[in-house]
C-alpha atoms as a PDB file:
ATOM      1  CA  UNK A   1      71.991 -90.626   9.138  1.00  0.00           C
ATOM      2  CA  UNK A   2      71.137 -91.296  12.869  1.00  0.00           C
ATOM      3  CA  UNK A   3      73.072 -92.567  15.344  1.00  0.00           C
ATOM      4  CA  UNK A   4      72.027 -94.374  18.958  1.00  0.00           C
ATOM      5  CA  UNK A   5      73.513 -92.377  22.064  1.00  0.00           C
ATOM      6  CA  UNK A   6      74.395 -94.265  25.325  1.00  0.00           C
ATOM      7  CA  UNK A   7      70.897 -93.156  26.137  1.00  0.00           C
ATOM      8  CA  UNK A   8      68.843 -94.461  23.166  1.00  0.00           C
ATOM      9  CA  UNK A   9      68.011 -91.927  21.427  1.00  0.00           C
ATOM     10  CA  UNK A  10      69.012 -91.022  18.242  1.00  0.00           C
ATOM     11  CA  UNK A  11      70.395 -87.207  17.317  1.00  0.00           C
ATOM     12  CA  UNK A  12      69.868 -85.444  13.916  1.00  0.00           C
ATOM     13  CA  UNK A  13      72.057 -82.948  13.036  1.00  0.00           C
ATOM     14  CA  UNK A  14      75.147 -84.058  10.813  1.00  0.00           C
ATOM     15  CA  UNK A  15      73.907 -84.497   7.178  1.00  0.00           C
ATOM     16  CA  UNK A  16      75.475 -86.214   4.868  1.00  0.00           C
ATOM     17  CA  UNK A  17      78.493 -85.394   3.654  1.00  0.00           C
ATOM     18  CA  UNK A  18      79.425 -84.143   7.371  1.00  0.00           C
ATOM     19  CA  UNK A  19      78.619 -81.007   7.447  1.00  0.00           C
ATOM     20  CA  UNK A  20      76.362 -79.367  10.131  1.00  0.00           C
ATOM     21  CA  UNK A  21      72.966 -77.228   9.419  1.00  0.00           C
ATOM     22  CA  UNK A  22      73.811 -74.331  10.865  1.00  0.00           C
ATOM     23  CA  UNK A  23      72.196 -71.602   8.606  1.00  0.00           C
ATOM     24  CA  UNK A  24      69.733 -71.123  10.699  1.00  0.00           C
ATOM     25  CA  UNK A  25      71.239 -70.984  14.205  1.00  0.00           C
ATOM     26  CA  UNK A  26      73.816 -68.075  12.142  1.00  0.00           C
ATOM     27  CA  UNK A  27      70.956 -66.394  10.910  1.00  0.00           C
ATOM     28  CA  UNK A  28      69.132 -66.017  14.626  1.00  0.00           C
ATOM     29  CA  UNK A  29      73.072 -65.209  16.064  1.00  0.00           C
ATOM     30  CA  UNK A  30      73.416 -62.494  13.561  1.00  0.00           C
ATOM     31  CA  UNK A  31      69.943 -60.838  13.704  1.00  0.00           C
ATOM     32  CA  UNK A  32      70.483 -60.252  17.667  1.00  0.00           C
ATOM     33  CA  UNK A  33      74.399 -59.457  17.152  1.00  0.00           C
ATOM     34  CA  UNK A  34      72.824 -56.419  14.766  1.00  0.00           C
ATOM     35  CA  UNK A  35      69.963 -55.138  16.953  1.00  0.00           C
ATOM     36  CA  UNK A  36      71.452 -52.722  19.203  1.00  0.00           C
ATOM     37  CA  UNK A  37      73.543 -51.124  16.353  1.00  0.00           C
ATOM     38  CA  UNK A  38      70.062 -50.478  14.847  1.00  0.00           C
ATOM     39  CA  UNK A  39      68.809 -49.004  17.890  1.00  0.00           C
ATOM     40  CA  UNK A  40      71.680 -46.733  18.245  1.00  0.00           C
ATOM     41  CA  UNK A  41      71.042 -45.565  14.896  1.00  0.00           C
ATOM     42  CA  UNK A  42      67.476 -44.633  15.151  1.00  0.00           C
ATOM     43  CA  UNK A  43      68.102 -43.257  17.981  1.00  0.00           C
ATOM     44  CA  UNK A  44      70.793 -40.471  16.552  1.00  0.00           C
ATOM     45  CA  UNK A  45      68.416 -40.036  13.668  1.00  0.00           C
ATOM     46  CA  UNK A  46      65.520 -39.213  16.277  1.00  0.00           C
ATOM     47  CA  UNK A  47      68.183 -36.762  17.952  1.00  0.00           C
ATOM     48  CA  UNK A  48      68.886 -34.745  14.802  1.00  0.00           C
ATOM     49  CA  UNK A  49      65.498 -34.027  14.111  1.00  0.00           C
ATOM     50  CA  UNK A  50      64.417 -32.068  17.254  1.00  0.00           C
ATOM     51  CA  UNK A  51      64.320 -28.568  17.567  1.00  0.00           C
ATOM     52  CA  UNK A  52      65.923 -25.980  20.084  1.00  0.00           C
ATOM     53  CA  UNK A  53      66.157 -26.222  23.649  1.00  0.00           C
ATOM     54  CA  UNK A  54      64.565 -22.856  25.645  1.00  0.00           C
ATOM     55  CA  UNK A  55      67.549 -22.299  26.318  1.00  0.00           C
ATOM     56  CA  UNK A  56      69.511 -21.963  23.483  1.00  0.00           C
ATOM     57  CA  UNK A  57      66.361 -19.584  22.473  1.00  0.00           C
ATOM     58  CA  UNK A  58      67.302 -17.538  25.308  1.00  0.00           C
ATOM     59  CA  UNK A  59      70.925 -17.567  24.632  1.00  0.00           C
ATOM     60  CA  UNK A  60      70.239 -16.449  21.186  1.00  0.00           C
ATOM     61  CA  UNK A  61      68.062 -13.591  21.653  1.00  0.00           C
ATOM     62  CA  UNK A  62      70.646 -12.479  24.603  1.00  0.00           C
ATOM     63  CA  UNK A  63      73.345 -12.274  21.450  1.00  0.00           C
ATOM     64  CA  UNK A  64      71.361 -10.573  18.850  1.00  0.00           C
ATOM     65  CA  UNK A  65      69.967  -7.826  21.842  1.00  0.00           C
ATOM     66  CA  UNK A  66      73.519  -7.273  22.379  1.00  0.00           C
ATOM     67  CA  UNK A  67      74.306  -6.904  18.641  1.00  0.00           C
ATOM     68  CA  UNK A  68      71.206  -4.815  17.923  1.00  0.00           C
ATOM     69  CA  UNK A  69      72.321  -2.108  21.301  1.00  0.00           C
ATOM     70  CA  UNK A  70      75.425  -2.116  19.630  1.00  0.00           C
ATOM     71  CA  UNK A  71      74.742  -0.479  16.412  1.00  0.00           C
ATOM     72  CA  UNK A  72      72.242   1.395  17.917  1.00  0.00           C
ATOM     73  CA  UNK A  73      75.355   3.153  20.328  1.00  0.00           C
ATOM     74  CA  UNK A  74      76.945   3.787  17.187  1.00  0.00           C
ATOM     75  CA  UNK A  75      74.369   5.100  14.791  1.00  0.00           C
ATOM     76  CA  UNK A  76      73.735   7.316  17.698  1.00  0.00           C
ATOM     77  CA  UNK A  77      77.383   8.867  17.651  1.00  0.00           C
ATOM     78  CA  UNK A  78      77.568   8.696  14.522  1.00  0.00           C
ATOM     79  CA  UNK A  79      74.260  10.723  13.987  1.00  0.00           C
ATOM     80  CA  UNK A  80      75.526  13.698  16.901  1.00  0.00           C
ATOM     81  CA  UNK A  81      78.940  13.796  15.093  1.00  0.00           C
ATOM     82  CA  UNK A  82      77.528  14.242  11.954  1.00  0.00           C
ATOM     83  CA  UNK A  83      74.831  16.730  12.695  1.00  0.00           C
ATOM     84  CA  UNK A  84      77.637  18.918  15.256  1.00  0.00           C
ATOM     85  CA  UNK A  85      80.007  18.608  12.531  1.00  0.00           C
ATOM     86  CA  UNK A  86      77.478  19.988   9.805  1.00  0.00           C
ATOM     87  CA  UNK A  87      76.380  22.691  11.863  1.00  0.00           C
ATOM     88  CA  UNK A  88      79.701  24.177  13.173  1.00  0.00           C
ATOM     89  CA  UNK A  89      80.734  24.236   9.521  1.00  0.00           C
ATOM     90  CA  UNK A  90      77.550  25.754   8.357  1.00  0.00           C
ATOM     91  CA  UNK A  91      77.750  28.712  10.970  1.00  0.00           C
ATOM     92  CA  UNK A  92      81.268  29.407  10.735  1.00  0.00           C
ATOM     93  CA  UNK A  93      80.988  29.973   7.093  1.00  0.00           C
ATOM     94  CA  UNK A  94      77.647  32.154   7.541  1.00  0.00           C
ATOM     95  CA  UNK A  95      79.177  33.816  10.771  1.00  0.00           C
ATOM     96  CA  UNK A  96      82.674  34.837   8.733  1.00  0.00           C
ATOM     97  CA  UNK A  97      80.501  36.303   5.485  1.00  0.00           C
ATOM     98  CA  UNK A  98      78.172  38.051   7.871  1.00  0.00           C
ATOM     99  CA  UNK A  99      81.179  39.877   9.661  1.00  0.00           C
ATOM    100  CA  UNK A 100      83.476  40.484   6.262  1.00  0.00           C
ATOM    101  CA  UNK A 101      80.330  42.242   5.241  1.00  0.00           C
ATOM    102  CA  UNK A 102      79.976  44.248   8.234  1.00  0.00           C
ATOM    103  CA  UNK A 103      83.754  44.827   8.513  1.00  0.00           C
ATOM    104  CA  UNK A 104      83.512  46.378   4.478  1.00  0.00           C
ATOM    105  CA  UNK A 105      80.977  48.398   5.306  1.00  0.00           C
ATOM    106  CA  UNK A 106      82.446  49.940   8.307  1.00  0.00           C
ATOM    107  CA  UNK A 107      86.015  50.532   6.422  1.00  0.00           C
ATOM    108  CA  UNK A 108      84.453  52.481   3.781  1.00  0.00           C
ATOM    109  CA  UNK A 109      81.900  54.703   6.556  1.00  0.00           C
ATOM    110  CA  UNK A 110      81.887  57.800   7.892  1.00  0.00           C
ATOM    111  CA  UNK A 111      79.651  59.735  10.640  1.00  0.00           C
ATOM    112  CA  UNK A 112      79.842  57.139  13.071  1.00  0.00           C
ATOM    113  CA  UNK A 113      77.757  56.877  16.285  1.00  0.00           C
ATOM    114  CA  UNK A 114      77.182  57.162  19.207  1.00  0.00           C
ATOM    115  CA  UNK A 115      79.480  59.335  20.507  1.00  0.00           C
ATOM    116  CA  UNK A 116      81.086  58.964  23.687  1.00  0.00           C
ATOM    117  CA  UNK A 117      78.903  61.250  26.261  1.00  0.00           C
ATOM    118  CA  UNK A 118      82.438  62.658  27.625  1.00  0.00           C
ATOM    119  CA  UNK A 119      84.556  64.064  24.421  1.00  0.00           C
ATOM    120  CA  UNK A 120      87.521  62.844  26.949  1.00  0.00           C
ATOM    121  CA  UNK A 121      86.570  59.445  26.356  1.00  0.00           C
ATOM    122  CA  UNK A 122      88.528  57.376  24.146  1.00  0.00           C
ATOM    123  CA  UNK A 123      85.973  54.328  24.074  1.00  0.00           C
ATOM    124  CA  UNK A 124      82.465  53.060  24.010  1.00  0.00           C
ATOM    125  CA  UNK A 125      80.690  49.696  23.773  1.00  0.00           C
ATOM    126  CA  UNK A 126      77.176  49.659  23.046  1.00  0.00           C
ATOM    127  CA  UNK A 127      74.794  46.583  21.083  1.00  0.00           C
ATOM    128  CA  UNK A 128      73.981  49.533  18.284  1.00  0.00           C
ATOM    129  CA  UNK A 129      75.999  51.735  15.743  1.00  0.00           C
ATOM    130  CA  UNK A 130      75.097  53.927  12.700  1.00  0.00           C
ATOM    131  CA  UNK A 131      77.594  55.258   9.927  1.00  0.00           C
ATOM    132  CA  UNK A 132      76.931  56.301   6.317  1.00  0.00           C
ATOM    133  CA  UNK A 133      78.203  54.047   3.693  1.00  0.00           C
ATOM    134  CA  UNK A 134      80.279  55.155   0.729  1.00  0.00           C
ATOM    135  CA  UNK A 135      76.670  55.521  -1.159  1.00  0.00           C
ATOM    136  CA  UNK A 136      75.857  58.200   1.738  1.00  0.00           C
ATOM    137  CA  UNK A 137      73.044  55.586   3.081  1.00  0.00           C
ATOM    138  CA  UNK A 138      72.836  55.100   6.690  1.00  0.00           C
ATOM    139  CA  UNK A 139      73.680  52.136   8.218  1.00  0.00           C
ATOM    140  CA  UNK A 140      72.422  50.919  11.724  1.00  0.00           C
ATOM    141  CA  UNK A 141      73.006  47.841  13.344  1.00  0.00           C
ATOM    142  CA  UNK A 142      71.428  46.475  16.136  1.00  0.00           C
ATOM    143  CA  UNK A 143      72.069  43.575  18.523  1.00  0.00           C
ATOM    144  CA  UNK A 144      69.057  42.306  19.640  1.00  0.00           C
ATOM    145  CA  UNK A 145      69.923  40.133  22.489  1.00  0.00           C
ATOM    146  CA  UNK A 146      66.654  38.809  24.236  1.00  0.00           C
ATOM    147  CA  UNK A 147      65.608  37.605  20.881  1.00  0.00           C
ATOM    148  CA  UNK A 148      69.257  36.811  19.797  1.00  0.00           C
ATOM    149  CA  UNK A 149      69.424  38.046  16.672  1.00  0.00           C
ATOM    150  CA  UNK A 150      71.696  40.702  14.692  1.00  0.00           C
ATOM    151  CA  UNK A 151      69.733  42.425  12.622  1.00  0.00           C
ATOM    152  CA  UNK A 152      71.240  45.843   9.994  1.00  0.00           C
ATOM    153  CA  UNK A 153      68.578  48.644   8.902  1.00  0.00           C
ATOM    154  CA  UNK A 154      68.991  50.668   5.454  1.00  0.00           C
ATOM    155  CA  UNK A 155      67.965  53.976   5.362  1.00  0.00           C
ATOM    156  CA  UNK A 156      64.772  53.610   7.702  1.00  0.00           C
ATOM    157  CA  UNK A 157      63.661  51.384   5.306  1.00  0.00           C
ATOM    158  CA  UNK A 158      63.453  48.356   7.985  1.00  0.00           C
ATOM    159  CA  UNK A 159      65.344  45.888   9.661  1.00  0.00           C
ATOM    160  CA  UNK A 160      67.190  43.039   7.775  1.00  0.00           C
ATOM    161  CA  UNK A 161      67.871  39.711   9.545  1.00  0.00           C
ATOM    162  CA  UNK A 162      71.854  39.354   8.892  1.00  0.00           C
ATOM    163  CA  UNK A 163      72.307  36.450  12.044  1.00  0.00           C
ATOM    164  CA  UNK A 164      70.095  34.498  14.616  1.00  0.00           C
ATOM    165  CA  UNK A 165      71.284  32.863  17.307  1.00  0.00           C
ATOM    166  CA  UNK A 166      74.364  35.970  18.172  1.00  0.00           C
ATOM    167  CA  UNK A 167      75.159  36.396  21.815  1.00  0.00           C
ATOM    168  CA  UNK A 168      77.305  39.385  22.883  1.00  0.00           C
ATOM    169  CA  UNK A 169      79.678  39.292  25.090  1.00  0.00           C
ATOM    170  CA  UNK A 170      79.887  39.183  29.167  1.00  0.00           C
ATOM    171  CA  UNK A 171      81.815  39.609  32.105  1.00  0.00           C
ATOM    172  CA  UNK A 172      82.344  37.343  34.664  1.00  0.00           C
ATOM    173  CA  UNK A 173      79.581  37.994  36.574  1.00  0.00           C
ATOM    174  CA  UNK A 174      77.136  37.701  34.157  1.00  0.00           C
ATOM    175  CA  UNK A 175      76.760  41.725  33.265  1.00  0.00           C
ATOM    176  CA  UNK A 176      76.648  42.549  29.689  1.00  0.00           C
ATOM    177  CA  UNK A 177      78.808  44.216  27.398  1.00  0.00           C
ATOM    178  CA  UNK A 178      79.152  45.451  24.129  1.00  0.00           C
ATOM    179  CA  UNK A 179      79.105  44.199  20.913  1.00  0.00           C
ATOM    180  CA  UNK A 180      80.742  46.792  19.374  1.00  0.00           C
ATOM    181  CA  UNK A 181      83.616  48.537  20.839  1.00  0.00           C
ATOM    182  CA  UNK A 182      84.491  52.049  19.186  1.00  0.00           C
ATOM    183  CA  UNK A 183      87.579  53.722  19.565  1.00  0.00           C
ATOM    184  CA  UNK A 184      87.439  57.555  19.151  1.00  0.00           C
ATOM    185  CA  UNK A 185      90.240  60.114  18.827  1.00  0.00           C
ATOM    186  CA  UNK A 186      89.551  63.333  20.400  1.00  0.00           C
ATOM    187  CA  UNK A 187      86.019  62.426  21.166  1.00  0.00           C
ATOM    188  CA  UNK A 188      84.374  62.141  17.741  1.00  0.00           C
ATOM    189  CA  UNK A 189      87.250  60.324  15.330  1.00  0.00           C
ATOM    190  CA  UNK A 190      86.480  56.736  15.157  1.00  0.00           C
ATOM    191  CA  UNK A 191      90.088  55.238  14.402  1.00  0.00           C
ATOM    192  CA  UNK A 192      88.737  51.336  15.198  1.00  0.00           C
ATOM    193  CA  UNK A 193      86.014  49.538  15.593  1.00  0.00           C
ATOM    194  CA  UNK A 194      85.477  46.214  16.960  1.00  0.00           C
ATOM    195  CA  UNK A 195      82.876  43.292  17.060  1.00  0.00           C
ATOM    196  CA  UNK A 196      82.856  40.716  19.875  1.00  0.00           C
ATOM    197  CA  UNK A 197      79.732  37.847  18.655  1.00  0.00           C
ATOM    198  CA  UNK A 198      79.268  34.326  19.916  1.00  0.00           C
ATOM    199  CA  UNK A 199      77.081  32.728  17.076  1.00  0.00           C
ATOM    200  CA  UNK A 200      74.766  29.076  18.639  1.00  0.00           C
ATOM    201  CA  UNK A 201      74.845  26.606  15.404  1.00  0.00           C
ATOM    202  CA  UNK A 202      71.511  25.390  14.781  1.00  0.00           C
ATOM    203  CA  UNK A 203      70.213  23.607  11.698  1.00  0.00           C
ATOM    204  CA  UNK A 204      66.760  23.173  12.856  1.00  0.00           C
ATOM    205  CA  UNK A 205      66.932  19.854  13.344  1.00  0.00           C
ATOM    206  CA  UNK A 206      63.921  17.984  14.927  1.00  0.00           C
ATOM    207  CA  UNK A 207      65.381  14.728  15.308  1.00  0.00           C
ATOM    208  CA  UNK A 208      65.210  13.801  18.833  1.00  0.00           C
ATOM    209  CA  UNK A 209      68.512  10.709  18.281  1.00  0.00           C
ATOM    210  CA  UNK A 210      70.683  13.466  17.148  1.00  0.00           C
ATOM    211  CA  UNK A 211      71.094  15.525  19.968  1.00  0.00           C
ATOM    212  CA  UNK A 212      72.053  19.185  20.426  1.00  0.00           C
ATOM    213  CA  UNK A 213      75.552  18.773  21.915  1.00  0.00           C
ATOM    214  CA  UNK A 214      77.310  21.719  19.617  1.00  0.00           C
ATOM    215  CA  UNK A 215      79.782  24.290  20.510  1.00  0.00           C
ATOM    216  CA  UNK A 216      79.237  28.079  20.174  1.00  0.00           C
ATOM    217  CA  UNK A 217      80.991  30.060  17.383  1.00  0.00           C
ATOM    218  CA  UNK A 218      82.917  33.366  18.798  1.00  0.00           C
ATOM    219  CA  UNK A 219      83.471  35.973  15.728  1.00  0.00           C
ATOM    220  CA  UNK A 220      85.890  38.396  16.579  1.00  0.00           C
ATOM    221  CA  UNK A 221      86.902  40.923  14.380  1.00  0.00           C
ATOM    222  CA  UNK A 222      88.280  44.714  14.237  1.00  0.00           C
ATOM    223  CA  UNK A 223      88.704  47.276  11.676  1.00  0.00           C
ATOM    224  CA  UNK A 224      89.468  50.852  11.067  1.00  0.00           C
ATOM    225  CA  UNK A 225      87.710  53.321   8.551  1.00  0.00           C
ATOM    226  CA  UNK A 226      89.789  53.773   5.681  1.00  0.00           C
ATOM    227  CA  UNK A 227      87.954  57.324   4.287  1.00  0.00           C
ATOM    228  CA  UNK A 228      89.023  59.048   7.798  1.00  0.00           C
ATOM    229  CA  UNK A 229      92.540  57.359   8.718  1.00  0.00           C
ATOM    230  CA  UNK A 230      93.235  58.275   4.570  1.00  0.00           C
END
């Protein structure tokens, strides 16, 4: 119903019953009550879908370079260890069979040369010896030492390759000395013979990343004829 106001007009907004219309005055209150919420939320959405910054590009690849000169460092190492490791053990091996066999051969020789030029001489170091075996074969073995390489003849039938990369041995100002040092008793008895050798490992590997930091072999070894000194 409507009622006069002290100013003459009449107001509408109490329905009967007495209670007020207000549905749509809520409505309106709540819509703008709820708008920045909405915002906010679009907003966050909008912010999870982008992509990375420059930045954190940069900062990424800096990691993975860091990562990626790591391992490399360490396959590195891991590559020269191996490859020094392999070839140390593979000359040592070839160097000790090598020098058995020479040292059997020696022990059962006989007629060996050369001779010391004086007969007072006790001693002689030279790169090259000859002896017959117990088959009556003559033996010669030769140091080669600009092309580094041991090599054992048969008889005149040729030289035989028995070690590359051999070294003999050297003072300390660079002057060479024998290989083979032969001890003589009265001049042409040969009561002892020695072998000085410093073997370079090589595997002939052509791998640039694996270096050539190895370690010379020295073979050192002495015997004494067993069909003279029995």
């Amino acid at each position: 119903m409507n009622r006069p106001n002290p100013s003459g007009r009449t107001t509408s907004g109490i329905h009967e019953g007495g209670t007020h219309d207000s549905g749509t005055h809520d409505s309106g209150i709540h819509a703008m009550t709820n708008h920045p919420r909405a915002a906010a939320i679009r907003s966050a959405r909008r912010r999870t879908r982008r992509g990375f910054s420059l930045i954190e590009m940069l900062v990424a690849l800096g990691i993975c370079s860091a990562l990626l000169t790591a391992t490399l460092v360490s396959l590195t190492a891991s590559f020269r260890a191996y490859q020094s490791t392999t070839e140390q053990a593979s000359t040592h091996v070839i160097g000790r069979v090598v020098m058995h066999r020479v040292m059997a051969l020696v022990r059962n020789g006989v007629g060996f040369g050369p001779l010391p030029s004086d007969p007072r001489e006790e001693s002689i170091a030279t790169d090259e010896m000859t002896f017959l075996d117990d088959l009556d074969r003559e033996i010669t073995l030769r140091l080669d030492r600009q092309n580094r390489i041991l090599f054992m003849e048969v008889d005149g039938g040729g030289e035989q390759i028995l070690l590359e990369g051999v070294r003999g041995p050297q003072d300390e100002d660079g002057t060479d000395l024998g290989a083979f040092q032969l001890e003589y008793r009265n001049g042409s008895k040969l009561v002892r013979a020695s072998f000085d050798l410093t073997v370079e490992a090589d595997d002939n590997a052509d791998i640039a990343i694996e270096g050539n930091d190895v370690v010379p072999i020295r073979l050192v070894g002495s015997t004494a004829p067993r069909r003279i000194v029995w």
